[in-house]
Protein backbone atom coordinates (compact mmCIF):
# COMPACT_ATOMS: atom_id res chain seq x y z
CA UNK A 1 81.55 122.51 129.95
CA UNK A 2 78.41 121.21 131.87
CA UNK A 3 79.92 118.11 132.36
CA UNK A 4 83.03 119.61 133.60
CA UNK A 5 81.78 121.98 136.22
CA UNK A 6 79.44 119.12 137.14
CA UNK A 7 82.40 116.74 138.02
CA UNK A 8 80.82 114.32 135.39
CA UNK A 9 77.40 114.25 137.44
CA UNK A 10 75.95 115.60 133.73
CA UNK A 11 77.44 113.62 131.17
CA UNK A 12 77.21 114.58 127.68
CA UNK A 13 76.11 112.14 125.00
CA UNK A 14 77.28 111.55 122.41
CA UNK A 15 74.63 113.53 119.41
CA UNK A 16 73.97 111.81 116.40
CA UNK A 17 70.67 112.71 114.68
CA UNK A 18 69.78 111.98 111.01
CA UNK A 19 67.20 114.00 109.50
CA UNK A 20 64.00 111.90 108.42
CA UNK A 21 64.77 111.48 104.39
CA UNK A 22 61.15 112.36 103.54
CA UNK A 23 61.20 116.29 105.09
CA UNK A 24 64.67 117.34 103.89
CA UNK A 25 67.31 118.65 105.41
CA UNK A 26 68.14 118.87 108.99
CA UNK A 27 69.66 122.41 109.83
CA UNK A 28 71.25 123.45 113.48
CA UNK A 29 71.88 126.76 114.74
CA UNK A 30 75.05 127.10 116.92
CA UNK A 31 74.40 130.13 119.34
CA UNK A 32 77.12 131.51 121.89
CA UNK A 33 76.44 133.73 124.28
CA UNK A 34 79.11 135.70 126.96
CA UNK A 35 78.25 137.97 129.64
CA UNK A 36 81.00 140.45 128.81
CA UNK A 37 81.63 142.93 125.83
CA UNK A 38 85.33 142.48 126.39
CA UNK A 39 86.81 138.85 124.61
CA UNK A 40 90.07 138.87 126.54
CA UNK A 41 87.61 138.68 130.03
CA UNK A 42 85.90 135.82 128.30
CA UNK A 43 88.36 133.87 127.38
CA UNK A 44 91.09 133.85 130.53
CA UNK A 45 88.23 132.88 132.47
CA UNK A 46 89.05 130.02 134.70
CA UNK A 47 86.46 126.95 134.58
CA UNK A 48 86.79 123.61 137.17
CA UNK A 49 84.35 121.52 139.02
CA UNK A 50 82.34 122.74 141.48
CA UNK A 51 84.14 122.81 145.16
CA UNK A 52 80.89 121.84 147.00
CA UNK A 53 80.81 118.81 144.41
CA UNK A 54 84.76 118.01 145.33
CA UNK A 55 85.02 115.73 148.15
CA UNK A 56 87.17 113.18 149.34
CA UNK A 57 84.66 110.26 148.41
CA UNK A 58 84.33 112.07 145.07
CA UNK A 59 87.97 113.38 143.94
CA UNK A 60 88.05 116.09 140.53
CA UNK A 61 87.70 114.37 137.97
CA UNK A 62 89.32 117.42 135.32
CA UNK A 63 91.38 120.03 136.01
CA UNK A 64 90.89 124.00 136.46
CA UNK A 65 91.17 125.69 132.59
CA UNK A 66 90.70 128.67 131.38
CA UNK A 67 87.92 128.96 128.62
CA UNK A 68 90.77 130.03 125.71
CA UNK A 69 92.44 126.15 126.09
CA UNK A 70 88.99 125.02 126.10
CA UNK A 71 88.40 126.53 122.52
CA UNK A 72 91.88 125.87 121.52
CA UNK A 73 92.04 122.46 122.05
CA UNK A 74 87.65 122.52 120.00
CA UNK A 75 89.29 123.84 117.10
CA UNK A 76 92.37 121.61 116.96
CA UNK A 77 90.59 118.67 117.09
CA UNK A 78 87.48 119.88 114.87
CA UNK A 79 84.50 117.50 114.84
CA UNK A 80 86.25 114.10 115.02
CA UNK A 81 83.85 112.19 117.56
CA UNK A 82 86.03 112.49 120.46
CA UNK A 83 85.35 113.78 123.80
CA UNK A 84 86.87 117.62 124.26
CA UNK A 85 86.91 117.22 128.08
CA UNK A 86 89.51 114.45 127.83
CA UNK A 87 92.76 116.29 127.48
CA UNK A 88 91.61 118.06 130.79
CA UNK A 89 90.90 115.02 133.26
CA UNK A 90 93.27 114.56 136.13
């Protein structure tokens, strides 16, 4: 979402880490955090680029979307490698 609010001026790479063979396992914590008690608020809330970073020099590069498309189109595609932000350029 960085990189989408960002107009691409943060680019996410692309992770790959494998865990030194010698120390075990790697483990990751996914944490999520919302500013609201109420899910519904959460999710119809409307993400795009940032105006002041819209120009005409430097166009949108994705569409407005609402977090709930965001997540819908996450789980869809699962972890396959691809980029989540690229069913939303323009």
């Amino acid at each position: 979402m960085l990189q989408l609010i960002t107009n691409d001026n943060f680019v996410s790479v692309y992770h790959r880490v494998l865990p030194p063979s010698h120390k075990g396992p790697r483990v990751s914590v996914a944490s999520f955090f919302a500013n609201s008690h109420d899910p519904t608020e959460v999710s119809s809330k409307i993400y795009g680029p940032i105006k002041e970073l819209i120009s005409e020099e430097n166009p949108p590069v994705y569409r407005d979307i609402k977090v709930a498309e965001y997540m819908d189109n996450r789980f869809k595609t699962g972890h396959d490698g691809s980029s989540k932000l690229e069913p939303f350029k323009l």
